[in-house]
PDB file of N, CA and C in Angstrom:
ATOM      1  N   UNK A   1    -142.414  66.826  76.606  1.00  0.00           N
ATOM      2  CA  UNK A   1    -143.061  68.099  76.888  1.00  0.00           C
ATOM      3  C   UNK A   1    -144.160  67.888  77.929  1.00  0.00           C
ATOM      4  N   UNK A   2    -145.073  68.399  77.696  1.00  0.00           N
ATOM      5  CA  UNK A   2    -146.411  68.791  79.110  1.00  0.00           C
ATOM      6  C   UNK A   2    -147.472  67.824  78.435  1.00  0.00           C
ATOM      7  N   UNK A   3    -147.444  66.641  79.284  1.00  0.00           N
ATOM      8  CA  UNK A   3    -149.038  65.876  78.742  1.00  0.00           C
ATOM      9  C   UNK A   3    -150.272  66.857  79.377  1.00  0.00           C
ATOM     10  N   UNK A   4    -151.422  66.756  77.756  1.00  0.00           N
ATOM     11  CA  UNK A   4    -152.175  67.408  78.014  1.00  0.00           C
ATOM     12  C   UNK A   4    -153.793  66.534  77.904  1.00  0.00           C
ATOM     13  N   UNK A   5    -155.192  66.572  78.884  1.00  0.00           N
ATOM     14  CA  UNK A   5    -155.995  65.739  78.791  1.00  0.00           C
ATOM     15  C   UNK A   5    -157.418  66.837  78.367  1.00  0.00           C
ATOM     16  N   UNK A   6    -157.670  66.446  77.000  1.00  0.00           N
ATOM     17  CA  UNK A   6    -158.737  67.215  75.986  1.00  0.00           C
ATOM     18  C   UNK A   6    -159.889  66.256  76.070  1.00  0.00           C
ATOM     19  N   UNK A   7    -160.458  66.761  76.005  1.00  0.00           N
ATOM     20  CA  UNK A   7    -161.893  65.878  75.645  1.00  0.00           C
ATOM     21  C   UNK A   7    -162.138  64.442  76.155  1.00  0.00           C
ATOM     22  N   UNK A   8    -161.562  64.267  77.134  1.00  0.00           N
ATOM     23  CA  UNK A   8    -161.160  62.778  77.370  1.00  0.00           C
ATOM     24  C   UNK A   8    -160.247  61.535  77.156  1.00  0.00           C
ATOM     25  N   UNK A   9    -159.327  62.734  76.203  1.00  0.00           N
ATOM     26  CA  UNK A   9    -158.251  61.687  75.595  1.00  0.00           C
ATOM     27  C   UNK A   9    -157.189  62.450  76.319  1.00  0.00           C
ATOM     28  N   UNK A  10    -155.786  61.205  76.105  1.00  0.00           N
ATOM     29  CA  UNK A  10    -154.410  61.864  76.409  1.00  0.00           C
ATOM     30  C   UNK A  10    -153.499  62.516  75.503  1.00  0.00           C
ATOM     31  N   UNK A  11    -152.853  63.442  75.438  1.00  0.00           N
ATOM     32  CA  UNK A  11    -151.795  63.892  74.320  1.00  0.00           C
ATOM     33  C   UNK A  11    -150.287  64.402  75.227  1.00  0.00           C
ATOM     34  N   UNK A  12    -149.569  64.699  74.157  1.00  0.00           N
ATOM     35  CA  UNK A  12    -148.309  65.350  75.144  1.00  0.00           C
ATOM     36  C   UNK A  12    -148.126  66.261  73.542  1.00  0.00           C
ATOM     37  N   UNK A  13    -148.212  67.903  74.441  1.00  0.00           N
ATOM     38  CA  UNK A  13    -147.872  68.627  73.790  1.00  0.00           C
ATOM     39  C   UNK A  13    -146.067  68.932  73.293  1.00  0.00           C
ATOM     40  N   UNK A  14    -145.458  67.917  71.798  1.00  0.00           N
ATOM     41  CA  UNK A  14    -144.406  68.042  71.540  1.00  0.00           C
ATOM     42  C   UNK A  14    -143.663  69.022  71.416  1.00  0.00           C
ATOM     43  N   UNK A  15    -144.574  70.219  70.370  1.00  0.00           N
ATOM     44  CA  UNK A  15    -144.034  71.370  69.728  1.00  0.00           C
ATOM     45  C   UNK A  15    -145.066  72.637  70.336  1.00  0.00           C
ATOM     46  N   UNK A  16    -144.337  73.926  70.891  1.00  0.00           N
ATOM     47  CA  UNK A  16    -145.702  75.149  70.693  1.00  0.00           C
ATOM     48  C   UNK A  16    -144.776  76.135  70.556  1.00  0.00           C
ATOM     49  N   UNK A  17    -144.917  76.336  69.143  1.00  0.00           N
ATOM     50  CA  UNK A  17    -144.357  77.539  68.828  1.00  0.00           C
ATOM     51  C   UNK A  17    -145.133  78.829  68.824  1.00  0.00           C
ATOM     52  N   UNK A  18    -143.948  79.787  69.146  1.00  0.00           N
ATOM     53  CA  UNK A  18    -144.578  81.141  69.898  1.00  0.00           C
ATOM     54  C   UNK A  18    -145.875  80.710  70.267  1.00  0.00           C
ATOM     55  N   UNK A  19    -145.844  80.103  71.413  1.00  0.00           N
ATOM     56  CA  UNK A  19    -147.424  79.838  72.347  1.00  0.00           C
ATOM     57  C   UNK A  19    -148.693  79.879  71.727  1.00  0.00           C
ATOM     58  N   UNK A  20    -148.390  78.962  70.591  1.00  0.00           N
ATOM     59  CA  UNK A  20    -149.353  78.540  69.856  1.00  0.00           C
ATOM     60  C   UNK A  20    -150.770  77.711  70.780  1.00  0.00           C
ATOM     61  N   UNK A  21    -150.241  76.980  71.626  1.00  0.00           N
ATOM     62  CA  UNK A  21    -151.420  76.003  72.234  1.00  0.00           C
ATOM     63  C   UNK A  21    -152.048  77.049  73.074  1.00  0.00           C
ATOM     64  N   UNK A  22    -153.522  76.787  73.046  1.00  0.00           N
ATOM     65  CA  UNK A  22    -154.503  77.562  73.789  1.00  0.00           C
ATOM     66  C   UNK A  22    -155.269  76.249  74.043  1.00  0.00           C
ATOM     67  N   UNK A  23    -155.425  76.011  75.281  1.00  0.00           N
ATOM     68  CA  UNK A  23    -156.405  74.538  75.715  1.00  0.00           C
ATOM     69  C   UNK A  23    -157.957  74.908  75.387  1.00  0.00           C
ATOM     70  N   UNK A  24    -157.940  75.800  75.596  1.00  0.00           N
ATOM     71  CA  UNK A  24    -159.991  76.598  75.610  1.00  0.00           C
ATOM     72  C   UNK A  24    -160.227  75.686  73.990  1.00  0.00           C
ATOM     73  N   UNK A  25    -159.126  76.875  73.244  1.00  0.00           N
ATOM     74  CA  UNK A  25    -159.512  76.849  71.791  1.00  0.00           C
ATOM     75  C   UNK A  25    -159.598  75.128  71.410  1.00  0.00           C
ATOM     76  N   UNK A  26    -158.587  74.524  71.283  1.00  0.00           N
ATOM     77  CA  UNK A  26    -158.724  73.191  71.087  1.00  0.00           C
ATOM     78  C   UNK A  26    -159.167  72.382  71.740  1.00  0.00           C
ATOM     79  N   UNK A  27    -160.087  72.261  72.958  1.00  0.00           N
ATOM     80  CA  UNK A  27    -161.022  71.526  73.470  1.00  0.00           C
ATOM     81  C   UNK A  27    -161.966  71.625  72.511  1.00  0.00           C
ATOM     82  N   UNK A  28    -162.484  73.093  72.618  1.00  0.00           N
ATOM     83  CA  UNK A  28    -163.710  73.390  71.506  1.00  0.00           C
ATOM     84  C   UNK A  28    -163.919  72.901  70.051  1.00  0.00           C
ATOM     85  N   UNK A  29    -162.213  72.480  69.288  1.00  0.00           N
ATOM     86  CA  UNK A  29    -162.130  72.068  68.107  1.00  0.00           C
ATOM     87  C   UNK A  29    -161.586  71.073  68.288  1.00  0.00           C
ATOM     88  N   UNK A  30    -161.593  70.076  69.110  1.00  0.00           N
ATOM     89  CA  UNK A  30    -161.107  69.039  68.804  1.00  0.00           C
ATOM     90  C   UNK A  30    -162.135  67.835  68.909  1.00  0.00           C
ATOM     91  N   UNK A  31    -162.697  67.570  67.966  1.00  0.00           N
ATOM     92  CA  UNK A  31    -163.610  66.406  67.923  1.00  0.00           C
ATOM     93  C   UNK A  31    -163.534  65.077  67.403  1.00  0.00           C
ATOM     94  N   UNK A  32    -164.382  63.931  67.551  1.00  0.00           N
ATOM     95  CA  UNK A  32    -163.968  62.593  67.371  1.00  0.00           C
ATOM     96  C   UNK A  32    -163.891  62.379  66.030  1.00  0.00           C
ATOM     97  N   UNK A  33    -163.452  63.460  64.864  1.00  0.00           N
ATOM     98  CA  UNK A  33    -162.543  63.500  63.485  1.00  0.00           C
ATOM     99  C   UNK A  33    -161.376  62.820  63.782  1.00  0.00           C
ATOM    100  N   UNK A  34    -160.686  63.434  65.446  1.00  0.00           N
ATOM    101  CA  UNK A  34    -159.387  63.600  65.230  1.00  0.00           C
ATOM    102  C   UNK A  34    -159.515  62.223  65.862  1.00  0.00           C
ATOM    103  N   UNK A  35    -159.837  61.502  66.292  1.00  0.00           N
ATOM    104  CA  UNK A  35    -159.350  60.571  67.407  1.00  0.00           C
ATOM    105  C   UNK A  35    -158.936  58.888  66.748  1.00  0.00           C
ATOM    106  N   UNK A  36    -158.659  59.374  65.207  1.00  0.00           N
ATOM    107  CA  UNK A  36    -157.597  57.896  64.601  1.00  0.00           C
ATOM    108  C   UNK A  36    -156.495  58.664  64.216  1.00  0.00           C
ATOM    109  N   UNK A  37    -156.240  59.828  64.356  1.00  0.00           N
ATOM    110  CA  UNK A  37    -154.827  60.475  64.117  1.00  0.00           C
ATOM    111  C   UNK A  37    -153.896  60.117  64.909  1.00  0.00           C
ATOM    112  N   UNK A  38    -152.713  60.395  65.048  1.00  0.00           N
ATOM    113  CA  UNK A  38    -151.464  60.142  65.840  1.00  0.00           C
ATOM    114  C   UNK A  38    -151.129  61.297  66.565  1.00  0.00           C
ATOM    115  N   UNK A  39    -151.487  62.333  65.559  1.00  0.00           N
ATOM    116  CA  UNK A  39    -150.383  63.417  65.688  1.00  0.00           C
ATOM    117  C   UNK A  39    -151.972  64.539  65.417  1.00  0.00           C
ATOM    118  N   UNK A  40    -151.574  65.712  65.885  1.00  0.00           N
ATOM    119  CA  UNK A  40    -152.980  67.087  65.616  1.00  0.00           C
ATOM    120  C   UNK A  40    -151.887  68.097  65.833  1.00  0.00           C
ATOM    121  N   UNK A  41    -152.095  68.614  63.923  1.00  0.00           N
ATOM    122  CA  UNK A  41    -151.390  69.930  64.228  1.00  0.00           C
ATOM    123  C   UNK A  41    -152.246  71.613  64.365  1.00  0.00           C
ATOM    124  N   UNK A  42    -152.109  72.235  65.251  1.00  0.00           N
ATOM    125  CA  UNK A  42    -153.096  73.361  65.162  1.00  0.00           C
ATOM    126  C   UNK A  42    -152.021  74.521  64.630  1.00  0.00           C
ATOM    127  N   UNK A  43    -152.292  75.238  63.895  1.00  0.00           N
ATOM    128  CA  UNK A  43    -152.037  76.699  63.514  1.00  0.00           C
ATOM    129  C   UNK A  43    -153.170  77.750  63.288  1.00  0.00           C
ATOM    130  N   UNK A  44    -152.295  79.152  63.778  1.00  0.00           N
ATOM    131  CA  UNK A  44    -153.407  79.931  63.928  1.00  0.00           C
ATOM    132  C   UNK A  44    -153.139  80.936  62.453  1.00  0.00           C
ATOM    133  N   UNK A  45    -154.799  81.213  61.904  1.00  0.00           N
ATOM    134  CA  UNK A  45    -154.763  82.040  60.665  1.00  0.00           C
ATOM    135  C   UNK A  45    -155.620  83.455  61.141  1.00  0.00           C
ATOM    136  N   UNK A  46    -155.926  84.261  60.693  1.00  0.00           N
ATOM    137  CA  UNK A  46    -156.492  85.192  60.742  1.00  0.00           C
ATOM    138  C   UNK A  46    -156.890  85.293  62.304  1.00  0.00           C
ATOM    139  N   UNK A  47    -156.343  84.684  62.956  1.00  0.00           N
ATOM    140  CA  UNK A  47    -157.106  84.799  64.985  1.00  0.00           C
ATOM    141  C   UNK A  47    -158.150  83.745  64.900  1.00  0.00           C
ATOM    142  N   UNK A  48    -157.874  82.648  63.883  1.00  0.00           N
ATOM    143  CA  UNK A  48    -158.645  81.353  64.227  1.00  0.00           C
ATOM    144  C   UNK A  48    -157.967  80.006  64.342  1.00  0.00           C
ATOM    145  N   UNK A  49    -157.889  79.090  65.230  1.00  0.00           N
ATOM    146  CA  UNK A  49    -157.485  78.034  64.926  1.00  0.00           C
ATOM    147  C   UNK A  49    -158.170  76.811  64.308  1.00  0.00           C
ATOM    148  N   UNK A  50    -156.878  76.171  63.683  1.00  0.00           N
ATOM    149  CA  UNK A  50    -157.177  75.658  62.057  1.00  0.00           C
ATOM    150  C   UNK A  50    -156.536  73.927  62.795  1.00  0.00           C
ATOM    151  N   UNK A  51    -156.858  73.039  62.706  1.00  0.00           N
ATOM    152  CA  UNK A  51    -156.060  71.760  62.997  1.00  0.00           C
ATOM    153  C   UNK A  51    -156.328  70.714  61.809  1.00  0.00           C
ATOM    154  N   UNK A  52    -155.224  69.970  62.048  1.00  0.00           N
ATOM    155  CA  UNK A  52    -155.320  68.898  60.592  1.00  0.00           C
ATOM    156  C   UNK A  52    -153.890  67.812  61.707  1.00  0.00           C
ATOM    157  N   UNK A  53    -154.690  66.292  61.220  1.00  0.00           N
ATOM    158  CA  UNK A  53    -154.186  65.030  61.786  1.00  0.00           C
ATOM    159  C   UNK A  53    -153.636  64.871  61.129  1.00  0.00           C
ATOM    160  N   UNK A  54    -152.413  64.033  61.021  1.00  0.00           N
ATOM    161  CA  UNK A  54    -151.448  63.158  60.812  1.00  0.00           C
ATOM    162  C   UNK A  54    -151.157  61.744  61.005  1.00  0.00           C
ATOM    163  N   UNK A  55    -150.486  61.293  60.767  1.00  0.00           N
ATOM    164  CA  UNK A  55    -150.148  59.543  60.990  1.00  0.00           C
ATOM    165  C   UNK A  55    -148.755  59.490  61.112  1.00  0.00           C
ATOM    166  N   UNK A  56    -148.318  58.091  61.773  1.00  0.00           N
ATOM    167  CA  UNK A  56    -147.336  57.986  61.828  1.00  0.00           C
ATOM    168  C   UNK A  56    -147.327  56.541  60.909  1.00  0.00           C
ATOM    169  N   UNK A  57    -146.727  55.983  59.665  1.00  0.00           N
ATOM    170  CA  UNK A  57    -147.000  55.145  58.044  1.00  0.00           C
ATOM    171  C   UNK A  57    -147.661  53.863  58.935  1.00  0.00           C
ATOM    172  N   UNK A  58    -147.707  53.361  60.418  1.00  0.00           N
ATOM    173  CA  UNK A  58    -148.281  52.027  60.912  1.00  0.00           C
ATOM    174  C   UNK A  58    -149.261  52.357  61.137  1.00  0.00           C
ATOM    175  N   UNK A  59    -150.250  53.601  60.780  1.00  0.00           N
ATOM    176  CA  UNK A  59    -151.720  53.751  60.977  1.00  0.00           C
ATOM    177  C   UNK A  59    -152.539  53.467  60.156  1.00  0.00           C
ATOM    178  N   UNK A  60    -153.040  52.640  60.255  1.00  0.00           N
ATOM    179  CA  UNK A  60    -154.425  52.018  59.061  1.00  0.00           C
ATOM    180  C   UNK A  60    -154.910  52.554  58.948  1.00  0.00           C
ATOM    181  N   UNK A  61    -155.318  54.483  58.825  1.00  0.00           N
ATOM    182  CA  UNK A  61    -155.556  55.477  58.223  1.00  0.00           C
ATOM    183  C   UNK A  61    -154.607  56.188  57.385  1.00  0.00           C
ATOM    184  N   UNK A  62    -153.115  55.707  57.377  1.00  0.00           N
ATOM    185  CA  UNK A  62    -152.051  56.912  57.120  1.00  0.00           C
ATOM    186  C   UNK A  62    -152.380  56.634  55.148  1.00  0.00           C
ATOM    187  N   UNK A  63    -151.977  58.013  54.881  1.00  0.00           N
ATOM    188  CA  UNK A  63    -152.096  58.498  53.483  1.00  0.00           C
ATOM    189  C   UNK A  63    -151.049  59.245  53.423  1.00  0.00           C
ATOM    190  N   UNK A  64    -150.195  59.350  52.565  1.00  0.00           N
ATOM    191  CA  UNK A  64    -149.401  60.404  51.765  1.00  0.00           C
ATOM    192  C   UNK A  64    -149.825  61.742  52.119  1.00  0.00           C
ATOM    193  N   UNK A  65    -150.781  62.190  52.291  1.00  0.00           N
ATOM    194  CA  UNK A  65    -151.053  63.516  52.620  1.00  0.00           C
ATOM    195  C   UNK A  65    -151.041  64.332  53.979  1.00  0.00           C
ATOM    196  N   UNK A  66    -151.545  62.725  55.154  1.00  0.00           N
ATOM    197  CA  UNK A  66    -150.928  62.925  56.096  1.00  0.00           C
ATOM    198  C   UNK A  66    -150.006  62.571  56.919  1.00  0.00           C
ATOM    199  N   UNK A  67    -148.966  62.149  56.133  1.00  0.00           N
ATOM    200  CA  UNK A  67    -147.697  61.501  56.929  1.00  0.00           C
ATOM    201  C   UNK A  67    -147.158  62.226  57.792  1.00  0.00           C
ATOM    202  N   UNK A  68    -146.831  61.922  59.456  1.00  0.00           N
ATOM    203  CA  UNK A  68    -146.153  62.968  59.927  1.00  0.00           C
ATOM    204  C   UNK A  68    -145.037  62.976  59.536  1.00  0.00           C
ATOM    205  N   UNK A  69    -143.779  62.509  58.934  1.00  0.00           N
ATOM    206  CA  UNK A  69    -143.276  62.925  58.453  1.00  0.00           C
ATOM    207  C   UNK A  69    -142.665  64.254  57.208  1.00  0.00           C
ATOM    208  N   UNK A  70    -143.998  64.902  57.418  1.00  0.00           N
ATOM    209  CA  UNK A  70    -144.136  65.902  56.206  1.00  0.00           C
ATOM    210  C   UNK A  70    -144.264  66.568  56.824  1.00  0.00           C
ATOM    211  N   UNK A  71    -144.677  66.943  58.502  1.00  0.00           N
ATOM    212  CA  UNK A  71    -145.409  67.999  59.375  1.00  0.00           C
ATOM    213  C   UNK A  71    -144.812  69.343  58.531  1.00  0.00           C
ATOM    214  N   UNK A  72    -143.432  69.103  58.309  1.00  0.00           N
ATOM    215  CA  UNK A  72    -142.488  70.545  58.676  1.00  0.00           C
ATOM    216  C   UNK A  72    -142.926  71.141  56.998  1.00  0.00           C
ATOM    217  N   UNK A  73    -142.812  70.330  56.517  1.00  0.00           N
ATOM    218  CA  UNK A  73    -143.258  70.497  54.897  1.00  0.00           C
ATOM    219  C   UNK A  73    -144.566  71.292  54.833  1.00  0.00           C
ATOM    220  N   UNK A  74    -145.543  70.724  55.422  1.00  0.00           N
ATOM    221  CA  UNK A  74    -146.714  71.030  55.776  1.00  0.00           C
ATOM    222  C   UNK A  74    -146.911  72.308  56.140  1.00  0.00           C
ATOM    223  N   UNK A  75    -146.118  72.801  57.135  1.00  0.00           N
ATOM    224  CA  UNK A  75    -146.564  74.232  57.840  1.00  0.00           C
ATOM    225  C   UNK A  75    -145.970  74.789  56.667  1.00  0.00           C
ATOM    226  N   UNK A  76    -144.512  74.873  56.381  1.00  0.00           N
ATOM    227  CA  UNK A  76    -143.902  75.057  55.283  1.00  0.00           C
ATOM    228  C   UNK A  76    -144.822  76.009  54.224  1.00  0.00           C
ATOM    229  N   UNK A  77    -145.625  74.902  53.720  1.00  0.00           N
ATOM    230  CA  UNK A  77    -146.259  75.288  52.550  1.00  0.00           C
ATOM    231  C   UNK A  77    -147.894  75.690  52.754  1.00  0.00           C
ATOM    232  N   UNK A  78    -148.704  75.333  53.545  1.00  0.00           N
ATOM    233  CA  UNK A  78    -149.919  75.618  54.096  1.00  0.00           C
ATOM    234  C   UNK A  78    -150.183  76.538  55.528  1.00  0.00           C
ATOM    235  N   UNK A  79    -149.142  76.885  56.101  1.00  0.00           N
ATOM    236  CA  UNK A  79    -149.662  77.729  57.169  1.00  0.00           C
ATOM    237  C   UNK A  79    -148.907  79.146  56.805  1.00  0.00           C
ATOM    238  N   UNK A  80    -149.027  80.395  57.418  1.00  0.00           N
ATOM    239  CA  UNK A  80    -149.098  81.332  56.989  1.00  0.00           C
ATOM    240  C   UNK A  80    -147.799  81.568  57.945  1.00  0.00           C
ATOM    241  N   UNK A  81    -146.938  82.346  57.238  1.00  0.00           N
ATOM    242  CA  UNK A  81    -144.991  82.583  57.394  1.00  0.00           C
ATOM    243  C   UNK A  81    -145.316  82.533  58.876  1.00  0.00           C
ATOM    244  N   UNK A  82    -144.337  81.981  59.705  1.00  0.00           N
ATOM    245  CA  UNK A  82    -144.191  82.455  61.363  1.00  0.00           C
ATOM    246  C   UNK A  82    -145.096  82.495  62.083  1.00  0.00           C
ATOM    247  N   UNK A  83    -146.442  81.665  61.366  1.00  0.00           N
ATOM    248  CA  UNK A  83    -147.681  81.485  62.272  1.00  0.00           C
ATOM    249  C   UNK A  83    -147.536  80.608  63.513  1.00  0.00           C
ATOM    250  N   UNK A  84    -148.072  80.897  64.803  1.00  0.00           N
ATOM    251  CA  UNK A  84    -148.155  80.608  66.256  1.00  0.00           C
ATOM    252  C   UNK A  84    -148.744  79.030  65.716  1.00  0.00           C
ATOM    253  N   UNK A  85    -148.137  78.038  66.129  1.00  0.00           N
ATOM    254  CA  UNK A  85    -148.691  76.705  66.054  1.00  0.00           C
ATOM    255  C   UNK A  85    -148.196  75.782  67.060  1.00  0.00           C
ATOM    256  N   UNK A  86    -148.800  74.488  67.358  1.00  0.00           N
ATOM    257  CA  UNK A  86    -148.737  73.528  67.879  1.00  0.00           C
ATOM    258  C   UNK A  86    -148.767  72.185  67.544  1.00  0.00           C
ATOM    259  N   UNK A  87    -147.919  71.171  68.202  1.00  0.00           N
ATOM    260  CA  UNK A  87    -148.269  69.531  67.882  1.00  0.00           C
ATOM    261  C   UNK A  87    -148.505  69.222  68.925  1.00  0.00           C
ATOM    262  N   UNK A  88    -149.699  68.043  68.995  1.00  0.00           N
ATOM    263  CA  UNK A  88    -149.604  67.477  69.753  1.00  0.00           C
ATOM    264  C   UNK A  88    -149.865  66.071  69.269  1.00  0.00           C
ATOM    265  N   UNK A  89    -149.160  64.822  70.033  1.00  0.00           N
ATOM    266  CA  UNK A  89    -149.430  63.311  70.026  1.00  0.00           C
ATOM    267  C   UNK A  89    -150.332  63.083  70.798  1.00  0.00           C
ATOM    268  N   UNK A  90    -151.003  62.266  70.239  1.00  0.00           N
ATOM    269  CA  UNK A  90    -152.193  61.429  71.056  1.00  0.00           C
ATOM    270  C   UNK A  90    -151.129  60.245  71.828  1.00  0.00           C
ATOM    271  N   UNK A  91    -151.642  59.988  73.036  1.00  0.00           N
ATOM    272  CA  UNK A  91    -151.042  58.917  74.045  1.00  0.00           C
ATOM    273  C   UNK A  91    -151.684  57.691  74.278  1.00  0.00           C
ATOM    274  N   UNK A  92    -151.736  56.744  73.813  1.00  0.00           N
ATOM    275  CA  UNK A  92    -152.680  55.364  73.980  1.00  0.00           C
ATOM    276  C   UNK A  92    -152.305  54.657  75.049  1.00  0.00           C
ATOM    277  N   UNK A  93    -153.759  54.981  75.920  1.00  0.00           N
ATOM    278  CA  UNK A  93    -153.348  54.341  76.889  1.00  0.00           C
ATOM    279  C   UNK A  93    -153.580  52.747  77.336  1.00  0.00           C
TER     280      UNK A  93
END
């Protein structure tokens, strides 16, 4: 997809459903929380965006809760039916 450069880091936007990614919004929310994640998923709730990291199981942060392997599970059950969302991977350069 479209590599994208936030805050000083690299990502490549994988997934944007119904044009979920807004660069403004997630510059503004993306802070050095996210920057041992792999993966940053944003979905939008009420006209706010909401993001939560992931791992891919070789991250010496990864937990069961955020495996990317669950992403789909994840929106699934925590984001709101047919909500506008996005993934993006962090790129190590």
């Amino acid at each position: 997809m479209k590599k994208q450069h936030i805050n000083g880091k690299d990502y490549e936007l994988i997934k944007d459903y119904r044009d979920g990614f807004d660069l403004t919004e997630v510059s503004e929310k993306l802070t050095e929380y996210f920057d041992n994640y792999d993966y940053i998923l944003g979905d939008w709730a009420y006209g706010k965006l909401r993001l939560k990291g992931f791992c891919d199981k070789k991250n010496k942060i990864f937990k069961p809760i955020n495996d990317y392997e669950e992403i789909e599970s994840y929106i699934k059950d925590n984001c709101a039916y047919n909500c506008r969302y996005f993934i993006l991977k962090k790129i190590n350069s």
